[in-house]
C-alpha atoms as a PDB file:
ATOM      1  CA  UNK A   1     195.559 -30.726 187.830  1.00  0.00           C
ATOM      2  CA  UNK A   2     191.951 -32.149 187.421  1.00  0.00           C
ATOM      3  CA  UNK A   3     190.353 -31.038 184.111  1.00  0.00           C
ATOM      4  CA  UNK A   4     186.972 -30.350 182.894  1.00  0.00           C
ATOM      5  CA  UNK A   5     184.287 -32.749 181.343  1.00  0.00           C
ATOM      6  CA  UNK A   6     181.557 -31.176 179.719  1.00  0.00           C
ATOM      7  CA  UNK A   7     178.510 -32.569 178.596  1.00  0.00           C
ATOM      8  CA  UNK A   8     175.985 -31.747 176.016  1.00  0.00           C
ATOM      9  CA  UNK A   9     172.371 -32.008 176.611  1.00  0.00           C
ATOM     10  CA  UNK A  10     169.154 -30.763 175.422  1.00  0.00           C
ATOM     11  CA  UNK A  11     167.096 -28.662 177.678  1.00  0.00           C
ATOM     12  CA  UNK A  12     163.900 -31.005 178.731  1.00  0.00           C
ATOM     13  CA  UNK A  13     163.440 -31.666 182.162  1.00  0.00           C
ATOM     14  CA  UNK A  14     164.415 -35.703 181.330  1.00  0.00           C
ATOM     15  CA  UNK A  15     167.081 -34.535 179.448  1.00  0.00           C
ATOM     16  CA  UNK A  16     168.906 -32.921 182.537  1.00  0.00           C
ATOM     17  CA  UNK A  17     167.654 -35.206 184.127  1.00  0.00           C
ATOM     18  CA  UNK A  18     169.647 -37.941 181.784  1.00  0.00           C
ATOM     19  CA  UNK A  19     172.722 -35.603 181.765  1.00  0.00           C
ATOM     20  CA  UNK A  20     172.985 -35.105 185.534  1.00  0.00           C
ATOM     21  CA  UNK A  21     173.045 -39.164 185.995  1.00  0.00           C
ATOM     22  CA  UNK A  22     175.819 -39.735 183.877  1.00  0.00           C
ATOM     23  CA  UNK A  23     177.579 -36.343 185.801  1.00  0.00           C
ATOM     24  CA  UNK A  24     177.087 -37.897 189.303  1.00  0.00           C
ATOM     25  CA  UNK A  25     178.503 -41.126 187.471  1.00  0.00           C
ATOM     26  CA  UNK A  26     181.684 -39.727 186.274  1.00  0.00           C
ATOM     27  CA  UNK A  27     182.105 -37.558 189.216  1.00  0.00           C
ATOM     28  CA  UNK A  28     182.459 -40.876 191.345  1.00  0.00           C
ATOM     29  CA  UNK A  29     184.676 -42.332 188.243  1.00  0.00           C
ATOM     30  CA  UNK A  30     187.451 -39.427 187.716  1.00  0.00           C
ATOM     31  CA  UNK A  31     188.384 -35.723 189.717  1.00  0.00           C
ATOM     32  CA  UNK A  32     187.573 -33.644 186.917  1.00  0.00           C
ATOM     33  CA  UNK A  33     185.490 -30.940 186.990  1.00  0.00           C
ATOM     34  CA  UNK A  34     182.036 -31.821 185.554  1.00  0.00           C
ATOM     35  CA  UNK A  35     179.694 -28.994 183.840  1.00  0.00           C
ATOM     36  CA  UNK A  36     176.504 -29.294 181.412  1.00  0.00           C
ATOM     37  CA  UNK A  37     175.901 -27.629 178.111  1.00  0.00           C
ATOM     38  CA  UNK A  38     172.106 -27.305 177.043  1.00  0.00           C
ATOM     39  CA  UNK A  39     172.216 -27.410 173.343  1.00  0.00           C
ATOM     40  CA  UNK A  40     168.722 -27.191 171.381  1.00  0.00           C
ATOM     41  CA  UNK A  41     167.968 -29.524 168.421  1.00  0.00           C
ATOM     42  CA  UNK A  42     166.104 -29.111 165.837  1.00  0.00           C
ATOM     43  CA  UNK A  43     163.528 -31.296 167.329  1.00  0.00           C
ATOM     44  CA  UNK A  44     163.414 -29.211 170.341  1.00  0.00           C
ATOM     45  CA  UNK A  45     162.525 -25.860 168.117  1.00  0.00           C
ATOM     46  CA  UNK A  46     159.783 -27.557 165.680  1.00  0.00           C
ATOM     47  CA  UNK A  47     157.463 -29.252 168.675  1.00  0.00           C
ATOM     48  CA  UNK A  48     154.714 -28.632 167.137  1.00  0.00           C
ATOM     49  CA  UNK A  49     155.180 -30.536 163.963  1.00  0.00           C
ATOM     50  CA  UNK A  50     154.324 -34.244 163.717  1.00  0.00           C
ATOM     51  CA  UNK A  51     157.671 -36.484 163.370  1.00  0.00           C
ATOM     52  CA  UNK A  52     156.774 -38.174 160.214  1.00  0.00           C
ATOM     53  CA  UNK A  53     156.162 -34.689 158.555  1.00  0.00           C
ATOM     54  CA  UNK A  54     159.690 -33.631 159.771  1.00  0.00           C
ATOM     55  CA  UNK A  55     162.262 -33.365 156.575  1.00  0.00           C
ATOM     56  CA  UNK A  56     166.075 -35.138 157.363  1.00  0.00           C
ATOM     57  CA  UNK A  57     167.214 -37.396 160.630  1.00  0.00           C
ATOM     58  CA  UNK A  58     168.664 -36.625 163.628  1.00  0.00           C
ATOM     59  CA  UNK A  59     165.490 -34.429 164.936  1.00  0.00           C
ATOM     60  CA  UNK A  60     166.731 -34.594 168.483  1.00  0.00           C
ATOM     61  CA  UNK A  61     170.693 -35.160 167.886  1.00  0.00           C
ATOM     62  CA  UNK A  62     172.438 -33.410 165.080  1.00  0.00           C
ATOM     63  CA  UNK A  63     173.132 -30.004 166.808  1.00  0.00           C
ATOM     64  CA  UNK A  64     174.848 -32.352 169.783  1.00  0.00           C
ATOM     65  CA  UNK A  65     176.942 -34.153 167.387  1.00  0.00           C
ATOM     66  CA  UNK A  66     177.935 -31.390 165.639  1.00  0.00           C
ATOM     67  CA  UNK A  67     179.380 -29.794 168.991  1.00  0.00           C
ATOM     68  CA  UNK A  68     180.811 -32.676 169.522  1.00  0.00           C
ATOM     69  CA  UNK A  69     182.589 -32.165 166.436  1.00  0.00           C
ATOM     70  CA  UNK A  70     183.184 -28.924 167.285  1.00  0.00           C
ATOM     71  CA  UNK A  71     184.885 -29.456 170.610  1.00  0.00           C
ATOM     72  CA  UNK A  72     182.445 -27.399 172.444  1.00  0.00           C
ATOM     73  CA  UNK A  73     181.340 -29.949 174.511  1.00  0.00           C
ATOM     74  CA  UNK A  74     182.884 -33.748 175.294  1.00  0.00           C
ATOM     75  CA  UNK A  75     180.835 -36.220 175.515  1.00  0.00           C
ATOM     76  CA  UNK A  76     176.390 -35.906 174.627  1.00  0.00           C
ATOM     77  CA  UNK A  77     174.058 -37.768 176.775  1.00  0.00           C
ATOM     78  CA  UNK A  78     171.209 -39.248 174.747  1.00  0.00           C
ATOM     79  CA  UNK A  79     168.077 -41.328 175.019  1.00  0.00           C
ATOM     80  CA  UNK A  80     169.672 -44.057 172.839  1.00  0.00           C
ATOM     81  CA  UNK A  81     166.429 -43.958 171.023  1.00  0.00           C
ATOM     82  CA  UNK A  82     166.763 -40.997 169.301  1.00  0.00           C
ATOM     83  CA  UNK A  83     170.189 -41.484 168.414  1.00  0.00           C
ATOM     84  CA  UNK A  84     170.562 -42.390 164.528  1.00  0.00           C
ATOM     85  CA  UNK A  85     172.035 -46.112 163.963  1.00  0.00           C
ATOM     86  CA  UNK A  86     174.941 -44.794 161.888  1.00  0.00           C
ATOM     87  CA  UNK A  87     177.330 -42.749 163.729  1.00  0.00           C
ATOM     88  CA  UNK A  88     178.540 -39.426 162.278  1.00  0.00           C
ATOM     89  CA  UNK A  89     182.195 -39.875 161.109  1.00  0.00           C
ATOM     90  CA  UNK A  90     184.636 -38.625 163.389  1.00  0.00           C
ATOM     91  CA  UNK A  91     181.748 -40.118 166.810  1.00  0.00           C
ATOM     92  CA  UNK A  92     181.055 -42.962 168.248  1.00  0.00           C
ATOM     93  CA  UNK A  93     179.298 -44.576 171.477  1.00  0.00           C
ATOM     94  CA  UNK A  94     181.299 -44.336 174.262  1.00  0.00           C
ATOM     95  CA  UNK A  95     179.196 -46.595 176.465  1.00  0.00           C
ATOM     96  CA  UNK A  96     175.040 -47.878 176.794  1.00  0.00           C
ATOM     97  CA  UNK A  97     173.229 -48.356 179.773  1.00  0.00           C
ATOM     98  CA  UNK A  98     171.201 -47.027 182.576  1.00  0.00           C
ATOM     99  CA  UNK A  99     168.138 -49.315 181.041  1.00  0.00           C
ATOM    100  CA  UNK A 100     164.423 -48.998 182.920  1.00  0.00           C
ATOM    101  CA  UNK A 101     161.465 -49.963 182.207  1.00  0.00           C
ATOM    102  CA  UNK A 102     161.255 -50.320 178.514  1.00  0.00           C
ATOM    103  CA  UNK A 103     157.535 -50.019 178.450  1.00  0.00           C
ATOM    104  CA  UNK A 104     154.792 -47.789 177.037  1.00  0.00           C
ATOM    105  CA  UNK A 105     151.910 -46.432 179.460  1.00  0.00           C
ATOM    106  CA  UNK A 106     148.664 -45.593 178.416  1.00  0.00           C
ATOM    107  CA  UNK A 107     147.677 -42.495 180.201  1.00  0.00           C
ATOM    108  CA  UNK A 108     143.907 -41.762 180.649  1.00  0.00           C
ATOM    109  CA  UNK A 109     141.551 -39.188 181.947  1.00  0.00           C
ATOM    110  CA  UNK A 110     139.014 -41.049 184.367  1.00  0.00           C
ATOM    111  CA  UNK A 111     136.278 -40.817 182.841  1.00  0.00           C
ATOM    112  CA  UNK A 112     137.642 -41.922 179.376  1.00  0.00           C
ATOM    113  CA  UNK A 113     138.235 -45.495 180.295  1.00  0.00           C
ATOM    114  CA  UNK A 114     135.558 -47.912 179.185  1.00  0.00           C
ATOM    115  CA  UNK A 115     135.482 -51.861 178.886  1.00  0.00           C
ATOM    116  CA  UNK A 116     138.541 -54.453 178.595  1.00  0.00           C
ATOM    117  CA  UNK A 117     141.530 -55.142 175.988  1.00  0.00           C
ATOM    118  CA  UNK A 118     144.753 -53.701 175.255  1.00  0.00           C
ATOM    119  CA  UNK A 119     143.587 -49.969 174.939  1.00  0.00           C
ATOM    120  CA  UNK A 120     140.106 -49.829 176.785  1.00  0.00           C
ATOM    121  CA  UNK A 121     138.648 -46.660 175.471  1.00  0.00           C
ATOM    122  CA  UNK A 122     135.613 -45.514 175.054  1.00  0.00           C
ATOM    123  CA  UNK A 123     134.426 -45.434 171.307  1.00  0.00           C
ATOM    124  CA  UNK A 124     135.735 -41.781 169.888  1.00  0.00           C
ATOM    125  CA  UNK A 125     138.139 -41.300 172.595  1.00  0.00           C
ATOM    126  CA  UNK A 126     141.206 -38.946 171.618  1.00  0.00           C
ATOM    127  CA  UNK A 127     144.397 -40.306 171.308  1.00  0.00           C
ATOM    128  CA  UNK A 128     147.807 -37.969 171.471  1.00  0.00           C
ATOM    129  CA  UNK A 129     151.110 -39.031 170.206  1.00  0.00           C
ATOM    130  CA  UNK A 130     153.411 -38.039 167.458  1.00  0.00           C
ATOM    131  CA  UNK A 131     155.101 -41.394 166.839  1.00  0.00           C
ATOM    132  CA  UNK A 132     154.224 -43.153 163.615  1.00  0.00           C
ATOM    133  CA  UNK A 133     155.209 -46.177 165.845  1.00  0.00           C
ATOM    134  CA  UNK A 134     152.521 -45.886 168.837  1.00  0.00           C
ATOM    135  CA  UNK A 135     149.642 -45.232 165.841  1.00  0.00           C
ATOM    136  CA  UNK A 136     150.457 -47.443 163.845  1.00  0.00           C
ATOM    137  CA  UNK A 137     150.145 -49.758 166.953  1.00  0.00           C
ATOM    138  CA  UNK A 138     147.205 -47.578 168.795  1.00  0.00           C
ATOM    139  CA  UNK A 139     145.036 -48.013 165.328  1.00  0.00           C
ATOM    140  CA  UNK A 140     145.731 -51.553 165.484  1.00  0.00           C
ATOM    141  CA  UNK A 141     144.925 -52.520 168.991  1.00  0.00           C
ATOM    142  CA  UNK A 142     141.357 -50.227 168.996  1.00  0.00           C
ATOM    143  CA  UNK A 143     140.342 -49.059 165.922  1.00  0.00           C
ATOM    144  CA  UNK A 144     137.425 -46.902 167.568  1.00  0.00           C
ATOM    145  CA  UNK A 145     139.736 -44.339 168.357  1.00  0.00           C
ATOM    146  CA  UNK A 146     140.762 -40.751 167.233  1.00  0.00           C
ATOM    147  CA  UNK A 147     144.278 -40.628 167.038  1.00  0.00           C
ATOM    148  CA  UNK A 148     145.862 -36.776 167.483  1.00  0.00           C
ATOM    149  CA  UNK A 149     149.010 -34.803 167.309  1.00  0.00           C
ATOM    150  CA  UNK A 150     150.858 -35.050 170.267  1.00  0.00           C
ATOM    151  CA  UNK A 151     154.436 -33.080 170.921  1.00  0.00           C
ATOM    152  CA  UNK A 152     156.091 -31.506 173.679  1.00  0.00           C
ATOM    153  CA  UNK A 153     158.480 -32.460 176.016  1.00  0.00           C
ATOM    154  CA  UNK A 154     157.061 -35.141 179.032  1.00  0.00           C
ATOM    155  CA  UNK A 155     155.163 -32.819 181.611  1.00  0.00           C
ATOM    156  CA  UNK A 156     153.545 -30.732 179.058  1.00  0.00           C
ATOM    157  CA  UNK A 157     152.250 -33.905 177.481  1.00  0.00           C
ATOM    158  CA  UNK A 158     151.170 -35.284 180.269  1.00  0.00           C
ATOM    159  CA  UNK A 159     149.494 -31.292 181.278  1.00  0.00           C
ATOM    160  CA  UNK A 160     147.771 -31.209 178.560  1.00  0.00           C
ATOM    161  CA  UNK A 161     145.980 -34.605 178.470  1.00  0.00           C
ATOM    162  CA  UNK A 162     144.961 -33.109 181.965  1.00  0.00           C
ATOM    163  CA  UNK A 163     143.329 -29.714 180.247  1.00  0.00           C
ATOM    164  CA  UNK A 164     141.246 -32.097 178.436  1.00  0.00           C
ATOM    165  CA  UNK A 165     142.823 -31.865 174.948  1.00  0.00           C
ATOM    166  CA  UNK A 166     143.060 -35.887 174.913  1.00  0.00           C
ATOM    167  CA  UNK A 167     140.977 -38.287 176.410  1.00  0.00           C
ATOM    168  CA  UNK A 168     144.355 -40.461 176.629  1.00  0.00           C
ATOM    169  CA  UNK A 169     148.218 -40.472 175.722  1.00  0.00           C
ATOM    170  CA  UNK A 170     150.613 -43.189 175.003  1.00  0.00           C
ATOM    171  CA  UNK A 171     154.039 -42.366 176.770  1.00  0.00           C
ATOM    172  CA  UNK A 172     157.037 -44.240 177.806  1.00  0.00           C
ATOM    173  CA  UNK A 173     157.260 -45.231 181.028  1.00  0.00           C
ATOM    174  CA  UNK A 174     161.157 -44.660 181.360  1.00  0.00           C
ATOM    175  CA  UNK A 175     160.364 -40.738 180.748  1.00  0.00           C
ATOM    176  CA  UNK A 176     157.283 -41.068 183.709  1.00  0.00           C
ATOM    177  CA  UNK A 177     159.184 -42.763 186.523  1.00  0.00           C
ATOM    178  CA  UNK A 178     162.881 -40.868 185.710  1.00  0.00           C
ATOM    179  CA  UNK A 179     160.753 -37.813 186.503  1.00  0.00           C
ATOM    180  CA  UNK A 180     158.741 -39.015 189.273  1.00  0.00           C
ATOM    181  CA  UNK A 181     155.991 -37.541 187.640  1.00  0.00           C
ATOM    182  CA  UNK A 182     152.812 -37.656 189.964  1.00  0.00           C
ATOM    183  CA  UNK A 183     150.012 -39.263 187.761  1.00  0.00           C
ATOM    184  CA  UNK A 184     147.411 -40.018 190.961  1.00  0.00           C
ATOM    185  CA  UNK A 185     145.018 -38.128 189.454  1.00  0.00           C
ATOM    186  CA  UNK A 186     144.834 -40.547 185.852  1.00  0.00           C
ATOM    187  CA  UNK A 187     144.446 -44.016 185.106  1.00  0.00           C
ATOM    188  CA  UNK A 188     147.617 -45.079 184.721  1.00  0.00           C
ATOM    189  CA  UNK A 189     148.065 -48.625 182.386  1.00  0.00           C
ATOM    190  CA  UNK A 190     151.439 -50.474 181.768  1.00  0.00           C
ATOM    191  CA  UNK A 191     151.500 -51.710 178.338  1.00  0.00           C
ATOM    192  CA  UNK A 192     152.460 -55.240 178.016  1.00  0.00           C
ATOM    193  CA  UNK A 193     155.568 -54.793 175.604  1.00  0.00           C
ATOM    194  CA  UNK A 194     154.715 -58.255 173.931  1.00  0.00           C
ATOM    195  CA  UNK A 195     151.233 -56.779 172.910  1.00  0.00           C
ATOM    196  CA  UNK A 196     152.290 -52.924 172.113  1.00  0.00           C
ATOM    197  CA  UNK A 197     155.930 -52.955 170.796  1.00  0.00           C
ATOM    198  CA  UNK A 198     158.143 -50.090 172.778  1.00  0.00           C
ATOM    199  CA  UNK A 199     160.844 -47.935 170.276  1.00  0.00           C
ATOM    200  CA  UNK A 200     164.410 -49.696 169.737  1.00  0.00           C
ATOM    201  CA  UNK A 201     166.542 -49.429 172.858  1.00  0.00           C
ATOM    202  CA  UNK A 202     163.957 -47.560 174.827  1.00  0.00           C
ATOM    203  CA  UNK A 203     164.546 -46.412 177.845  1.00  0.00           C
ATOM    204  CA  UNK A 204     168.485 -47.258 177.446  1.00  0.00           C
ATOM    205  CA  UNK A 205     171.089 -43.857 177.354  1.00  0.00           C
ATOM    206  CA  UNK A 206     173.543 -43.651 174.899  1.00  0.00           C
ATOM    207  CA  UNK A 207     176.898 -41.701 175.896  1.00  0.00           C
ATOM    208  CA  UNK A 208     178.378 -40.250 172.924  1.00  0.00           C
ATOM    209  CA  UNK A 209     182.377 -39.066 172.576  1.00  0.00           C
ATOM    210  CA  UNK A 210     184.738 -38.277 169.695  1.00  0.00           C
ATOM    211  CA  UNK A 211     186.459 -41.533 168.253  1.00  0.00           C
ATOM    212  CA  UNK A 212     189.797 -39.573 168.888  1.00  0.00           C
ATOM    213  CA  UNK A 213     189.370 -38.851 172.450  1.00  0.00           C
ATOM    214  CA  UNK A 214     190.891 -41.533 173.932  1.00  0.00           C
ATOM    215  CA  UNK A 215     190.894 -39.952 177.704  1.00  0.00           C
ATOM    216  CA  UNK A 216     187.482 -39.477 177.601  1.00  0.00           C
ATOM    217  CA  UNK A 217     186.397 -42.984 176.371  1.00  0.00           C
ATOM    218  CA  UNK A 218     188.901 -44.483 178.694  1.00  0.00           C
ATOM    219  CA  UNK A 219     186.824 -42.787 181.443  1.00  0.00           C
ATOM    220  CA  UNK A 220     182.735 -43.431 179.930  1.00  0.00           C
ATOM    221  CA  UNK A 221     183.575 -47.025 179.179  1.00  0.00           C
ATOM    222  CA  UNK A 222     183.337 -47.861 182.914  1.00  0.00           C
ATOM    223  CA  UNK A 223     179.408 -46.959 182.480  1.00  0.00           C
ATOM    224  CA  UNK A 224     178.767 -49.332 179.422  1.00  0.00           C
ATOM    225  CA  UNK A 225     176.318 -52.565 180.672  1.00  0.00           C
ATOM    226  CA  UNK A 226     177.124 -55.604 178.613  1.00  0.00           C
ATOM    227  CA  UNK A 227     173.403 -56.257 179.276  1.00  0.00           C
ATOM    228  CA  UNK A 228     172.252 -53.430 177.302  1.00  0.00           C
ATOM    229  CA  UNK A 229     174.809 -52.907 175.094  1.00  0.00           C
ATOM    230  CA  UNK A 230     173.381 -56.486 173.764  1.00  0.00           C
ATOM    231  CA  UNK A 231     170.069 -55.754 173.693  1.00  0.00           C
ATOM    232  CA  UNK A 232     170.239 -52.142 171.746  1.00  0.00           C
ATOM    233  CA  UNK A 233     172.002 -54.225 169.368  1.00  0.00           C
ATOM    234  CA  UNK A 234     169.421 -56.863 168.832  1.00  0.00           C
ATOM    235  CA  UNK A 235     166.677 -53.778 168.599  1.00  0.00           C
ATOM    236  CA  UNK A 236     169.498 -51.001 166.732  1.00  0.00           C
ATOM    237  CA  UNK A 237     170.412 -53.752 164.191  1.00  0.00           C
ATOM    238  CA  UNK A 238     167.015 -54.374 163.183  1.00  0.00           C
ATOM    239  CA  UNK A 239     166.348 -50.523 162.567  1.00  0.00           C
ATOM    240  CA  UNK A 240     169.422 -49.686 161.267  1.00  0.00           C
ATOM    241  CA  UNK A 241     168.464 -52.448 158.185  1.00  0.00           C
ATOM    242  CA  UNK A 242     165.767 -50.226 157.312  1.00  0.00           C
ATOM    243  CA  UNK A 243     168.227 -47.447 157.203  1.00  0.00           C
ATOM    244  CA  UNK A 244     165.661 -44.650 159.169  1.00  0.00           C
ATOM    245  CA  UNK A 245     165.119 -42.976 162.493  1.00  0.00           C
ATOM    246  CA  UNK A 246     162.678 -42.549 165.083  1.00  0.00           C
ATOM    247  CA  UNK A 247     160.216 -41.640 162.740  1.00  0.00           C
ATOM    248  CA  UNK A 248     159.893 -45.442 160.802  1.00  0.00           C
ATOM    249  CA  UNK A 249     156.608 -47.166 162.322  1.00  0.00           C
ATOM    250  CA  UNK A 250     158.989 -49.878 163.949  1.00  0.00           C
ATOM    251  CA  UNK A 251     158.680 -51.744 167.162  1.00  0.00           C
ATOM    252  CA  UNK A 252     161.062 -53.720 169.137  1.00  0.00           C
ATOM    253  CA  UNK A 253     161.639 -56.239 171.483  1.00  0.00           C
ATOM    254  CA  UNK A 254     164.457 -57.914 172.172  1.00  0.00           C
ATOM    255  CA  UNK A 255     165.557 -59.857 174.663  1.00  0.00           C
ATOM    256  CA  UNK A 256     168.646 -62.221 176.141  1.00  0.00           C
ATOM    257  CA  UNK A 257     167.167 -65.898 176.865  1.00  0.00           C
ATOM    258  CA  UNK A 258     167.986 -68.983 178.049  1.00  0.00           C
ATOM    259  CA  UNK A 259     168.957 -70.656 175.118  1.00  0.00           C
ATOM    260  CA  UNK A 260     170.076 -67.423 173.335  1.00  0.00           C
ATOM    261  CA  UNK A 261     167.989 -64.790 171.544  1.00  0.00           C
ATOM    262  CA  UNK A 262     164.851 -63.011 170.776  1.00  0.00           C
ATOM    263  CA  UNK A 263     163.359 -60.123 168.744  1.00  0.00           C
ATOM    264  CA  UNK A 264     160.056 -59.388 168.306  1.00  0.00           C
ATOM    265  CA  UNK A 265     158.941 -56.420 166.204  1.00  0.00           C
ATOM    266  CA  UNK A 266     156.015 -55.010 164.798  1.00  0.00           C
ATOM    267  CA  UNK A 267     156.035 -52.877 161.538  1.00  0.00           C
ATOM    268  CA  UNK A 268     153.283 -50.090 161.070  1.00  0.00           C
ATOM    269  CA  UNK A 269     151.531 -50.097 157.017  1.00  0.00           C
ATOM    270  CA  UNK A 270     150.272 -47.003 155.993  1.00  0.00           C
ATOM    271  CA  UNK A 271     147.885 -46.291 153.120  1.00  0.00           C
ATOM    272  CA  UNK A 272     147.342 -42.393 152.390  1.00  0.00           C
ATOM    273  CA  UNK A 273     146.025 -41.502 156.208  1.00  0.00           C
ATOM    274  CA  UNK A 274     144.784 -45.226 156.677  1.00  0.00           C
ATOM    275  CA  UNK A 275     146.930 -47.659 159.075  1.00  0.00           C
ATOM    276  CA  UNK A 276     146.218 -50.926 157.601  1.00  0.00           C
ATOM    277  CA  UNK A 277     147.235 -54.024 159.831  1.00  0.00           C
ATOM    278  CA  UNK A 278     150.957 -54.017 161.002  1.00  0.00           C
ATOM    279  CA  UNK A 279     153.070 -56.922 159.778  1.00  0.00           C
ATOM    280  CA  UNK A 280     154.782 -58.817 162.800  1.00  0.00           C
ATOM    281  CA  UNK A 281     157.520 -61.242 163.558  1.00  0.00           C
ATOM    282  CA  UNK A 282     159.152 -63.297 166.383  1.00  0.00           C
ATOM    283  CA  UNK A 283     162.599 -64.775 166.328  1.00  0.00           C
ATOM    284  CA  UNK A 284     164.500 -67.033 168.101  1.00  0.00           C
ATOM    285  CA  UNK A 285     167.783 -68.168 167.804  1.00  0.00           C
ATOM    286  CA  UNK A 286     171.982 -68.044 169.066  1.00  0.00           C
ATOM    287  CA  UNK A 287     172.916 -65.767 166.379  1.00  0.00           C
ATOM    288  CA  UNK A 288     172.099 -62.024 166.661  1.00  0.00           C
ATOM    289  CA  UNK A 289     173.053 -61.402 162.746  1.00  0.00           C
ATOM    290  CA  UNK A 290     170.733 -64.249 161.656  1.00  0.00           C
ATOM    291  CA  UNK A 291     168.047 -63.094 163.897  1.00  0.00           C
ATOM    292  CA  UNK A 292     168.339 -59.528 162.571  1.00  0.00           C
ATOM    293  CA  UNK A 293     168.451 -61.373 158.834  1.00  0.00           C
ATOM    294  CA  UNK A 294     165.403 -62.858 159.235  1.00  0.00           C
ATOM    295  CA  UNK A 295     163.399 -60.399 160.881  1.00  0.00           C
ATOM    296  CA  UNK A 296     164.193 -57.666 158.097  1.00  0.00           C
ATOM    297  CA  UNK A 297     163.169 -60.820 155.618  1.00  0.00           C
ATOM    298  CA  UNK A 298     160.175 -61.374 157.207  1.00  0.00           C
ATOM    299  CA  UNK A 299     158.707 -57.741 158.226  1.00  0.00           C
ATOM    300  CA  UNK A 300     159.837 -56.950 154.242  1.00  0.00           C
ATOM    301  CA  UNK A 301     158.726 -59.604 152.329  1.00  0.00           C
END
């Protein structure tokens, strides 16, 4: 007789979203019965504090995990992104994939937009994100912007740039266009990711099981993509060096080439409330450990 697979998920409309993919997935893949379990994090019940002034790791993850732990669910669906480089003992990734677009939009009220460049914003304009990464990056690319607090799940952040509480936003485009989210009404810019640096593994989904559960990762490891798996470890490895979470000022490109390997990454430098220029770095080579080795050398050093 068919059993049941249930998966955890926070509550967000992309999270269901997320959780519902990998459902219809394993639906197709095995006869068992297939329910979801929204479970909120700790990152879900503190959205109004700013990520870099939230204590511990694991903002988005840890209450998954730990009923993963607990057997009350068996397998979590997350935005690899938020998912801490160092597995909890007793979990591991079952399977990566489901990549799109990697890269960040820049969001703008109409009448905001002004002149050329990366971030063309009129002088003053109000920037909302959360992510030490994107201001580190925003402060860079136009200094003549505000930079604000930005939290919420996906349609309230883009709602409230549309009340007028931002003049712009900076949000990833794999959140937008897994939505369908309806943006007519704003100027809508794709971020080149070799000029503004998207999060490690954005926009890739990261299935989650116990290590012991050898049924279950028998099933999920039919939904790994080489592809990605390789890339989130070119962009993982380099973050997991610096031994932090989605709240380190870090972004990543990597990418499979021709001859091998790439990562690009940008590191955010903060003195007191000051961003001071980012350091940078682009690597090339066949070796993914020597890339990561000299990217951490370089963005350190």
């Amino acid at each position: 007789m068919p059993g049941q697979i249930v998966i955890g998920s926070r509550g967000s409309d992309l999270a269901l979203y997320q959780a519902n993919l990998i459902g219809s997935h394993l639906t197709a893949l095995c006869k068992h019965e297939i329910s979801i379990k929204i479970i909120k994090t700790a990152g879900d019940k503190l959205d109004t504090v700013a990520f870099d002034q939230m204590e511990g790791k694991g903002f988005f993850t840890k209450e998954l995990e730990d009923a993963l732990l607990n057997g009350e669910i068996d397998l979590a669906v997350h935005s690899l992104k938020d998912l801490m480089t160092a597995q909890p003992a007793g979990l591991k990734l079952g399977a990566v994939g489901f990549r799109v677009d990697r890269r960040e939009l820049l969001v703008i009220r109409r009448d905001r937009k002004a002149g050329d460049g990366a971030l063309p914003l009129k002088a003053g304009a109000v920037v909302g994100t959360s992510a030490a990464r994107r201001k580190a990056q925003v402060a860079a690319l136009n200094p003549n912007v505000q930079i604000a607090e930005l939290r919420g799940n996906v349609p309230t952040r883009v709602n409230r740039l549309r009340e007028g509480k931002y003049d712009a936003i900076v949000i990833a485009a794999a959140g937008i266009e897994r939505l369908e989210l309806d943006l007519s009404d704003l100027e809508v810019i794709y971020l080149s990711p070799e000029t503004f640096l998207p999060a490690p593994a954005q926009g890739i989904l990261g299935i989650q099981i116990r290590s012991n559960d050898s049924e279950i990762g028998s099933i999920v490891s039919h939904l790994n993509d080489p592809r990605a798996e390789l890339e989130a470890r070119l962009e993982r490895g380099l973050l997991a060096m610096f031994d932090s979470g989605c709240s380190l000022p870090l972004g990543v490109l990597g990418e499979i080439t021709d001859n091998g390997y790439r990562l690009k990454a940008v590191l955010g430098v903060r003195h007191g409330d000051n961003w001071l220029p980012p350091r940078r770095v682009d690597v090339s080579g066949t070796d993914v450990d020597t890339i990561l080795s000299r990217a951490y050398r370089d963005l350190t050093n």
